[in-house]
C-alpha atoms as a PDB file:
ATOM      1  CA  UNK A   1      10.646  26.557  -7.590  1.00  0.00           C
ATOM      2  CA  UNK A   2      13.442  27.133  -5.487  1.00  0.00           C
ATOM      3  CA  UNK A   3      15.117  24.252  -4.576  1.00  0.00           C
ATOM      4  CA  UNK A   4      14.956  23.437  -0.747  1.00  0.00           C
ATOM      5  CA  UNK A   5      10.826  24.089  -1.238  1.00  0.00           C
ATOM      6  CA  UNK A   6      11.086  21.004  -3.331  1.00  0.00           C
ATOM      7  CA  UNK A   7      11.460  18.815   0.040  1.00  0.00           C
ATOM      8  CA  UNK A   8      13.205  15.396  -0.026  1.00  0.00           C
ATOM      9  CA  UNK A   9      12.619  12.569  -2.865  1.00  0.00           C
ATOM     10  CA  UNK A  10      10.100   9.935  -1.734  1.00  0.00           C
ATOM     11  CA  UNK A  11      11.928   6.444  -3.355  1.00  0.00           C
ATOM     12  CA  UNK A  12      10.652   2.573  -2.695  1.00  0.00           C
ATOM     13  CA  UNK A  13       7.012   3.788  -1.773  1.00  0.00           C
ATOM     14  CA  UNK A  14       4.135   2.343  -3.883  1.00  0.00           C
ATOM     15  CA  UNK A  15       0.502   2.443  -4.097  1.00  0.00           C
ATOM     16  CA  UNK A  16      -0.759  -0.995  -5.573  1.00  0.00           C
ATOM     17  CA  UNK A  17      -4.152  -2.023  -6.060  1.00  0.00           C
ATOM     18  CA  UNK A  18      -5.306  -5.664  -6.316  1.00  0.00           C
ATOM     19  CA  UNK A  19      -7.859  -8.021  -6.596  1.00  0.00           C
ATOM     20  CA  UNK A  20      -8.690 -10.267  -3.719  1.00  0.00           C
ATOM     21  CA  UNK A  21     -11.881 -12.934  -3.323  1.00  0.00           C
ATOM     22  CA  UNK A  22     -14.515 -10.978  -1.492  1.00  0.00           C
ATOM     23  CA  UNK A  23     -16.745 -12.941   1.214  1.00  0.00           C
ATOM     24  CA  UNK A  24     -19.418 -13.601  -1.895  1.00  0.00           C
ATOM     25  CA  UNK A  25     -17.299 -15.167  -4.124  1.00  0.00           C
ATOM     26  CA  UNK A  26     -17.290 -12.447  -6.054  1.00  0.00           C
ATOM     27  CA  UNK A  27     -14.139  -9.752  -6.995  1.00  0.00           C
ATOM     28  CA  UNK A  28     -12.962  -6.674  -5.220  1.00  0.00           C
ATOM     29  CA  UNK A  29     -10.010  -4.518  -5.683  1.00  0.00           C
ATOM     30  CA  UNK A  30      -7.846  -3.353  -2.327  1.00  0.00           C
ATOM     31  CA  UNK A  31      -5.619  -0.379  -2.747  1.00  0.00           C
ATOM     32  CA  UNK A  32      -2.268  -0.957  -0.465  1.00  0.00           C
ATOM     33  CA  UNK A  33       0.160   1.260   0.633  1.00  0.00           C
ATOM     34  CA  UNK A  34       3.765  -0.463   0.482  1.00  0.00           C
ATOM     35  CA  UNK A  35       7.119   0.405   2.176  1.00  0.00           C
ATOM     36  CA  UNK A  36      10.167  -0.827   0.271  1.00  0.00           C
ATOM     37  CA  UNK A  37      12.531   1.490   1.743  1.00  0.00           C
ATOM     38  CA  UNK A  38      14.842   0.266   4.049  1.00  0.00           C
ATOM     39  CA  UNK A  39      13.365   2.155   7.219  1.00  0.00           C
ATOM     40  CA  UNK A  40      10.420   3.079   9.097  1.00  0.00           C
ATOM     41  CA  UNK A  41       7.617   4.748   7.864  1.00  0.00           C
ATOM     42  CA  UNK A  42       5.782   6.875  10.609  1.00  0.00           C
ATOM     43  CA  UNK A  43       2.978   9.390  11.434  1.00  0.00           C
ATOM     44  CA  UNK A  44       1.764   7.967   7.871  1.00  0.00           C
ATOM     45  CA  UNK A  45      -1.575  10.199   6.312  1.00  0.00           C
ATOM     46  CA  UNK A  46      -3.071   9.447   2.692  1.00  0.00           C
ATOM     47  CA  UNK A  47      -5.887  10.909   0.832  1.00  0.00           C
ATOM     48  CA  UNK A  48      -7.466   9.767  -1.623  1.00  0.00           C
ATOM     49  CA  UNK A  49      -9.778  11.061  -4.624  1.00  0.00           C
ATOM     50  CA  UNK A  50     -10.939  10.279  -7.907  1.00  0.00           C
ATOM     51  CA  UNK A  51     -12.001  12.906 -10.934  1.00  0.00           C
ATOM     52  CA  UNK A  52     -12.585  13.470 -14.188  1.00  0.00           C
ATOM     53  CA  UNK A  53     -15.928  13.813 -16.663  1.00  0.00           C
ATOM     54  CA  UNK A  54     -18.370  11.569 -17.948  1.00  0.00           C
ATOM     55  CA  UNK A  55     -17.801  10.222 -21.140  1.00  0.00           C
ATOM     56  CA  UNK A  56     -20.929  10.627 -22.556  1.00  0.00           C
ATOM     57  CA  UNK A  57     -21.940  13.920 -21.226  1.00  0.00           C
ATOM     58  CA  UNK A  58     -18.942  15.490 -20.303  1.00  0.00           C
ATOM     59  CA  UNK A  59     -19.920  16.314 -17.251  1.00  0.00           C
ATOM     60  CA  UNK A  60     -17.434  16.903 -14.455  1.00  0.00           C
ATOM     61  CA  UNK A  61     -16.905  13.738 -11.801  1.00  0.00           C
ATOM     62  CA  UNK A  62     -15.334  13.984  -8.488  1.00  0.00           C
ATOM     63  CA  UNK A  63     -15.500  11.628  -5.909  1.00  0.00           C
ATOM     64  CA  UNK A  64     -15.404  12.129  -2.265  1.00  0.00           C
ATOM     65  CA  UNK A  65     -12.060  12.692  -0.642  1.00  0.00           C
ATOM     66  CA  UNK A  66     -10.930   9.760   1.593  1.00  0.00           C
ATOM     67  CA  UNK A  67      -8.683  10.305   4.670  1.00  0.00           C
ATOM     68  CA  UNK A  68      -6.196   6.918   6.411  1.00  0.00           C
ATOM     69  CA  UNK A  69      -3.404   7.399   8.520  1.00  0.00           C
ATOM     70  CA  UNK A  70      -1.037   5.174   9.855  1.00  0.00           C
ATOM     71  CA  UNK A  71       1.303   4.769  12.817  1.00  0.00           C
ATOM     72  CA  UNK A  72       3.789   2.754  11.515  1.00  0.00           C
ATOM     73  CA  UNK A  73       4.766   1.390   8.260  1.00  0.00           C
ATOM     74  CA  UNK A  74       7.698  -0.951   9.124  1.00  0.00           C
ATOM     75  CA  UNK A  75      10.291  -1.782   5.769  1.00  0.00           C
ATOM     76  CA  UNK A  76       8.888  -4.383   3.472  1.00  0.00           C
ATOM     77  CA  UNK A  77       5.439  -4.066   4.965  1.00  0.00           C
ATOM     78  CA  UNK A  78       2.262  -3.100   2.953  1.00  0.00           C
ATOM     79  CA  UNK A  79      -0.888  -2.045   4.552  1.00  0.00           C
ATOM     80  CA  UNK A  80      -4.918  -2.383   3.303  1.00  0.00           C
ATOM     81  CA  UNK A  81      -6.365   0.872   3.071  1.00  0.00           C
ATOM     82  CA  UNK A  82      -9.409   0.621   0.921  1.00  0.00           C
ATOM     83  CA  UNK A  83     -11.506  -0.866  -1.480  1.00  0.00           C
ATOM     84  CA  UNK A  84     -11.712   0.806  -4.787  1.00  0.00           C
ATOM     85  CA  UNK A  85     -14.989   0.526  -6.531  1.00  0.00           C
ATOM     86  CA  UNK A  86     -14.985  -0.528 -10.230  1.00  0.00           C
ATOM     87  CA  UNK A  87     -17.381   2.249 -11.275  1.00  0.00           C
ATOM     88  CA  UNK A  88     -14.326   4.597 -10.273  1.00  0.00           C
ATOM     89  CA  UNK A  89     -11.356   2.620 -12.540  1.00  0.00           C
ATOM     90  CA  UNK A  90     -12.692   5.465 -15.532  1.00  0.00           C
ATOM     91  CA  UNK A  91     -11.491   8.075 -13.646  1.00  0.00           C
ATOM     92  CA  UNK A  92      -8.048   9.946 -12.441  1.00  0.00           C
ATOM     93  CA  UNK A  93      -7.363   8.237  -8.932  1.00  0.00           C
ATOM     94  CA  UNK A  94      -4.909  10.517  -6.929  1.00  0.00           C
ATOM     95  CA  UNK A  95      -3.273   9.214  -3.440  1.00  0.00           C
ATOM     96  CA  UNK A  96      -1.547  11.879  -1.553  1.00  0.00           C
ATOM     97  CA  UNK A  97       0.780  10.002   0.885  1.00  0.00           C
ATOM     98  CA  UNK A  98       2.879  12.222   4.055  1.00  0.00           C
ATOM     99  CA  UNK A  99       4.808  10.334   6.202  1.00  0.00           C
ATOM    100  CA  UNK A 100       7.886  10.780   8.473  1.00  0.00           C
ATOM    101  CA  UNK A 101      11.295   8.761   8.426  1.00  0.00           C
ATOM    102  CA  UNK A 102      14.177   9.634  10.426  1.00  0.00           C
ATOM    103  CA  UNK A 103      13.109  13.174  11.557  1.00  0.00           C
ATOM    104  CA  UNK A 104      12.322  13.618   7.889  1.00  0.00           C
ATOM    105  CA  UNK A 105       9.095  14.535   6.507  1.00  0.00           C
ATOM    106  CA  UNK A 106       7.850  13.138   3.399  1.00  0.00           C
ATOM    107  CA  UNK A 107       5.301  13.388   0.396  1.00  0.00           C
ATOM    108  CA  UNK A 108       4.407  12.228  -3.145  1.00  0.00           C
ATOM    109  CA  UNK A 109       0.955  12.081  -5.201  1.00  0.00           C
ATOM    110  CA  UNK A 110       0.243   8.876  -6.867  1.00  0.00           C
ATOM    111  CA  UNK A 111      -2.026   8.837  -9.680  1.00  0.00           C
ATOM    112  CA  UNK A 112      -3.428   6.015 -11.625  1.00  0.00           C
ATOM    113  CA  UNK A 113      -4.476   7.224 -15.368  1.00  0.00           C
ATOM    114  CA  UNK A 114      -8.251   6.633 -16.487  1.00  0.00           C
ATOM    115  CA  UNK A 115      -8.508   2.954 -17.648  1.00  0.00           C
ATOM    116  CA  UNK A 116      -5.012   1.939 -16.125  1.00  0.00           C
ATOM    117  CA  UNK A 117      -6.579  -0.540 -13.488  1.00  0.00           C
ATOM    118  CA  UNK A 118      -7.020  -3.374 -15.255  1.00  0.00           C
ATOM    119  CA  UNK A 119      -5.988  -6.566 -15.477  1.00  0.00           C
ATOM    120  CA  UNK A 120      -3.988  -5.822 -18.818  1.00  0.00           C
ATOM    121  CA  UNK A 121      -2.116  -3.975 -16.758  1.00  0.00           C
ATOM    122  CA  UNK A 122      -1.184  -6.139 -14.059  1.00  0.00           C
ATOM    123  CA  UNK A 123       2.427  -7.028 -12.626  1.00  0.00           C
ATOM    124  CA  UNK A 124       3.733  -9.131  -9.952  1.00  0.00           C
ATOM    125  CA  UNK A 125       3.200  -7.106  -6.835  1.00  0.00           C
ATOM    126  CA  UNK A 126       6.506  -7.364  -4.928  1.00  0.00           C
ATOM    127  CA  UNK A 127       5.718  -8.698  -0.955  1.00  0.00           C
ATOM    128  CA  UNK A 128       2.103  -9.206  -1.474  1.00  0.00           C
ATOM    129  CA  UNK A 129       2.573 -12.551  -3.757  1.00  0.00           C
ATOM    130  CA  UNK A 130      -0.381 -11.605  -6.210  1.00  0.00           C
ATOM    131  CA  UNK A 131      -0.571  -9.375  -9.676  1.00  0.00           C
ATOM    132  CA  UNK A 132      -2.240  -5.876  -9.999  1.00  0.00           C
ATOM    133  CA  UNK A 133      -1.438  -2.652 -10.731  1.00  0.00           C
ATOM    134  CA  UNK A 134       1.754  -0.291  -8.987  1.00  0.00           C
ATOM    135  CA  UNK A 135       2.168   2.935  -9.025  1.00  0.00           C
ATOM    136  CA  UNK A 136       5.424   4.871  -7.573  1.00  0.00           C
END
């Protein structure tokens, strides 16, 4: 690919997800979008989508394709997007994140692995105070 196609390197972004108390008493996992760069993140969009097959069957999964966007992302600032359902930790779980800083545009796929989200896998979440799973 030639080179200026490639567009600009996307450092100190992160998709995390953790798990938070929901209003049962009961667990839920939040996927967050997180700016560790040292400027503003703006005009933010993100996708999301899960896929892969069945197990047992083999049969091919794919899960409905979720859009967010954002104004602002300031530095050091993480923002909620969604819950992520349990039934969906099996599969490939892509986040497409755009966003503009400095007159720049932006954009890098996340993906968390089959089986990755889980609490084997947790670290300590920088700015959120709480462990789960990064990716970035």
């Amino acid at each position: 690919m030639r080179e200026e196609l490639k567009g600009p390197v996307v450092e100190n972004v992160r998709i995390v997800i953790v798990p938070e108390i929901n209003e049962e008493g009961g667990i839920q996992h939040y996927v967050y979008l997180l700016n560790l760069r040292d400027d503003i993140m703006e005009g933010i969009i993100i996708t999301s989508r899960g896929y892969g097959e069945d197990v047992n069957t083999g049969e091919k999964i794919k899960t409905s394709t979720l859009r967010h966007s954002l104004e602002v992302l300031l530095p050091d600032e993480a923002a909620k997007l969604e819950p992520i359902m349990e039934e969906v930790f099996g599969l490939t779980n892509e986040y497409w994140v755009s966003f503009w800083a400095d007159e720049v545009m932006y954009d890098k796929r996340f993906i968390f692995l089959p089986e990755t989200i889980s609490e084997k896998n947790y670290t300590e979440i920088p700015k959120l105070g709480r462990k789960g799973i990064m990716v970035g």
